[in-house]
Protein backbone atom coordinates (compact mmCIF):
# COMPACT_ATOMS: atom_id res chain seq x y z
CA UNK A 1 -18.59 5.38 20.57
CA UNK A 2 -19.24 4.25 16.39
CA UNK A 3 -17.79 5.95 13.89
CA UNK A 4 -17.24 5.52 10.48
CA UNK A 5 -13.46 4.88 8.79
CA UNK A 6 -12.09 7.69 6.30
CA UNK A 7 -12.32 5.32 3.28
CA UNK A 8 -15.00 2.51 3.98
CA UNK A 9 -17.40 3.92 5.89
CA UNK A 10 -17.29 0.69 8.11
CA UNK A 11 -18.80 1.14 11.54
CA UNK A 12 -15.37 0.17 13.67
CA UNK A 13 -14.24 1.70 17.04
CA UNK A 14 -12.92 5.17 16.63
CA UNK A 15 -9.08 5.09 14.97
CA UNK A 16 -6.82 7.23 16.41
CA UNK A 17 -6.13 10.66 16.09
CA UNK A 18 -2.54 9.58 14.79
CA UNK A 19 -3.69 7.00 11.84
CA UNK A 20 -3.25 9.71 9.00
CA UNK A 21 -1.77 6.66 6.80
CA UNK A 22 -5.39 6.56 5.94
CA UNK A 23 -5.75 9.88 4.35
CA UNK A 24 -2.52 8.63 2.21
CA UNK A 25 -4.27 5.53 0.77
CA UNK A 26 -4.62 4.72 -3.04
CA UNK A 27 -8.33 3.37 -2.29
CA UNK A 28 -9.47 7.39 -1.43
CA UNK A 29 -8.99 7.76 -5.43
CA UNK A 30 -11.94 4.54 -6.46
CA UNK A 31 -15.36 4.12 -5.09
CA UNK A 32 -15.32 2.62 -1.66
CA UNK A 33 -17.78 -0.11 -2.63
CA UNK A 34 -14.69 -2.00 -4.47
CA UNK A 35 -13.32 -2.62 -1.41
CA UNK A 36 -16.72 -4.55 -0.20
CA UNK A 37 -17.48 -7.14 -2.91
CA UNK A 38 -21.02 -8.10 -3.40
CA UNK A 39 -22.62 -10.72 -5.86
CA UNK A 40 -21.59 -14.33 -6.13
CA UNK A 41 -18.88 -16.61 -8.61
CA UNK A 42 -16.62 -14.76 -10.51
CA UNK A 43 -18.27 -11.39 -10.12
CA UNK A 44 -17.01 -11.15 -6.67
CA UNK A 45 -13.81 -12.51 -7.43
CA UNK A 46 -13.25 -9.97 -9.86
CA UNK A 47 -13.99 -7.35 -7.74
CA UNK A 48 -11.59 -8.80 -5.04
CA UNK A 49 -9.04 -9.01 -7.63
CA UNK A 50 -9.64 -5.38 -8.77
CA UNK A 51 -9.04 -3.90 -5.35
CA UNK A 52 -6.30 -6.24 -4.04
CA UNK A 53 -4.71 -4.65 -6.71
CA UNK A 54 -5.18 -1.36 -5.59
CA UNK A 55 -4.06 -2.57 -2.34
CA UNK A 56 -0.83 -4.09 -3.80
CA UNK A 57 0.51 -0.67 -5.45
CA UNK A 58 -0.52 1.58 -2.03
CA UNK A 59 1.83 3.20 0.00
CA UNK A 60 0.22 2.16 3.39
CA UNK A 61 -0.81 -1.54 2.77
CA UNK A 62 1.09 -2.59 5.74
CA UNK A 63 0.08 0.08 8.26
CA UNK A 64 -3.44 -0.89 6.97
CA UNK A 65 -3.62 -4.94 7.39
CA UNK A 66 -2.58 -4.19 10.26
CA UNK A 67 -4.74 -2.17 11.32
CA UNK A 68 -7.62 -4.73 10.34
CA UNK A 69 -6.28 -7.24 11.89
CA UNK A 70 -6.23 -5.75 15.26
CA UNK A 71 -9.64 -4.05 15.15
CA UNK A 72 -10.96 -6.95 13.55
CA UNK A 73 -12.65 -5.67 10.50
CA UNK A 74 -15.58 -7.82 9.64
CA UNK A 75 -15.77 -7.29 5.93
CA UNK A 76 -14.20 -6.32 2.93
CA UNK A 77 -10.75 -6.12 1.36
CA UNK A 78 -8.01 -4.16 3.74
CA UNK A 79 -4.36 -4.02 3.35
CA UNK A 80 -4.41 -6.26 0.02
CA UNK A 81 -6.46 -9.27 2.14
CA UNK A 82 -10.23 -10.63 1.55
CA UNK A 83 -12.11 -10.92 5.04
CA UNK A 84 -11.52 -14.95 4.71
CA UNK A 85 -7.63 -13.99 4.58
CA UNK A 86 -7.40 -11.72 7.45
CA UNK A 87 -9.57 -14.81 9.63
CA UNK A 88 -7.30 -17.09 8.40
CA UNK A 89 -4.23 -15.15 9.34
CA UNK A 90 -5.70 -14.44 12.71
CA UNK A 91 -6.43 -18.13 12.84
CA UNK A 92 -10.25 -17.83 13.68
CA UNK A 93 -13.32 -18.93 11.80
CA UNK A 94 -15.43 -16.20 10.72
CA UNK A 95 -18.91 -15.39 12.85
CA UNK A 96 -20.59 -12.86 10.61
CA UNK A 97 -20.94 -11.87 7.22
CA UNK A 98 -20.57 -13.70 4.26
CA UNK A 99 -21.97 -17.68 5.55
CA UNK A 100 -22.28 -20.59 2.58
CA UNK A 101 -21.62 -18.40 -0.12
CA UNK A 102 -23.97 -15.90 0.47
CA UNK A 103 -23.67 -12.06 0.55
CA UNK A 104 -23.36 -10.15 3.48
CA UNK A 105 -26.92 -8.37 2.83
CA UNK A 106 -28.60 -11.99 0.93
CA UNK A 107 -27.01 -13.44 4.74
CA UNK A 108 -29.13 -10.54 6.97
CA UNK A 109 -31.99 -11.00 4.43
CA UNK A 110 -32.28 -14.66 4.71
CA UNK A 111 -30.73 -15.93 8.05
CA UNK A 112 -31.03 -12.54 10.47
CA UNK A 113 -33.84 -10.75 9.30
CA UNK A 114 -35.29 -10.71 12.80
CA UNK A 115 -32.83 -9.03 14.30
CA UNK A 116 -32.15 -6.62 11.71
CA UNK A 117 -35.60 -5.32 12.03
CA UNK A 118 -35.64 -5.41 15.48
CA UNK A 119 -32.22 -3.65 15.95
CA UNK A 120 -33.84 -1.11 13.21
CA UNK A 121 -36.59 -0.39 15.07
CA UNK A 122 -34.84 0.47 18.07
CA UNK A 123 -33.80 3.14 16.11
CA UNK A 124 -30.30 2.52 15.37
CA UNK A 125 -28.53 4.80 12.64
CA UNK A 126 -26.62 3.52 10.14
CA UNK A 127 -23.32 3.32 11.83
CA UNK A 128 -24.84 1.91 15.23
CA UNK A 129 -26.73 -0.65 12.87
CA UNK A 130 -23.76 -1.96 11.29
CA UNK A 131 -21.87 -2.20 14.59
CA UNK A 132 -24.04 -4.13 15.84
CA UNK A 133 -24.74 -6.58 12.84
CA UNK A 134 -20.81 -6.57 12.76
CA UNK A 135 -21.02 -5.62 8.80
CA UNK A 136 -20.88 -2.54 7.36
CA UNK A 137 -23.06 0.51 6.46
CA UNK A 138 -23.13 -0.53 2.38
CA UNK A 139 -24.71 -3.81 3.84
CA UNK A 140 -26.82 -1.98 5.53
CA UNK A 141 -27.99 0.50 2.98
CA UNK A 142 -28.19 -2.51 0.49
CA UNK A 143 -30.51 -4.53 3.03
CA UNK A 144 -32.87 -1.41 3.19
CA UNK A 145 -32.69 -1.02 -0.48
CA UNK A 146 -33.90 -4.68 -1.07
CA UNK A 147 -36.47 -4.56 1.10
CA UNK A 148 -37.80 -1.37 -0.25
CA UNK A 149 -37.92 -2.91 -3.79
CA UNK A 150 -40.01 -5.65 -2.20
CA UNK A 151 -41.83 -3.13 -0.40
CA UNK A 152 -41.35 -4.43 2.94
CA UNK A 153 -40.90 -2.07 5.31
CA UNK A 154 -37.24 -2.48 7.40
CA UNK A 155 -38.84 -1.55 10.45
């Protein structure tokens, strides 16, 4: 079973029932998209900056990189650490996501479109989607949204 996180909605495995350190952290109070930076050069930077230090003043950064680490979050910035950080802490090389630069969505748009479309048509929801792409649903929605303003149907 998918379902979404309390703060990101990230598709992830379900957390359990005992991870209320969620409900206590300081990124509930911004927009959830500062925690999965978009764009390229210094605007992403900034934005990684901005919510690593979020991350730095919460309560529950440690309960939270961990909890990252072990269910392997794919994206974004959890428990004060970019996606590139938590890989490198594991010690693996990234498979998905951001590849030579590029954004998560400019990376399905350009190198997986295929499969997107196919997985869309399958009729995936959001969640399942983004599971399966192993990104999350704001890539999702932001794929979508580009190919709408192209008008190019997802599916």
């Amino acid at each position: 079973m998918t379902t979404a996180t309390t703060t990101t909605g990230r598709a992830t495995r379900p957390a359990a029932p005992t991870d209320d350190w969620m409900i206590r952290g300081l990124c509930r109070q911004v927009d959830p998209n500062l925690f999965f930076p978009e764009g390229h050069g210094a605007a992403i930077t900034v934005q990684t900056e901005q919510a690593k230090s979020i991350c730095n003043r919460c309560p529950v950064k440690p309960r939270c990189l961990d909890w990252a680490v072990e269910t392997r979050q794919p994206a974004g910035v959890w428990g004060g650490l970019s996606e590139e950080e938590r890989f490198n802490l594991r010690g693996l090389t990234k498979r998905r996501g951001r590849l030579d630069g590029l954004s998560a969505a400019d990376n399905i748009l350009l190198n997986r479109l295929d499969e997107f479309r196919t997985l869309d048509a399958a009729g995936l929801g959001e969640w399942d989607l983004a599971d399966e792409l192993g990104t999350n649903v704001q890539t999702v929605r932001r794929v979508r949204e580009r190919l709408a303003e192209q008008g190019v149907k997802a599916a």
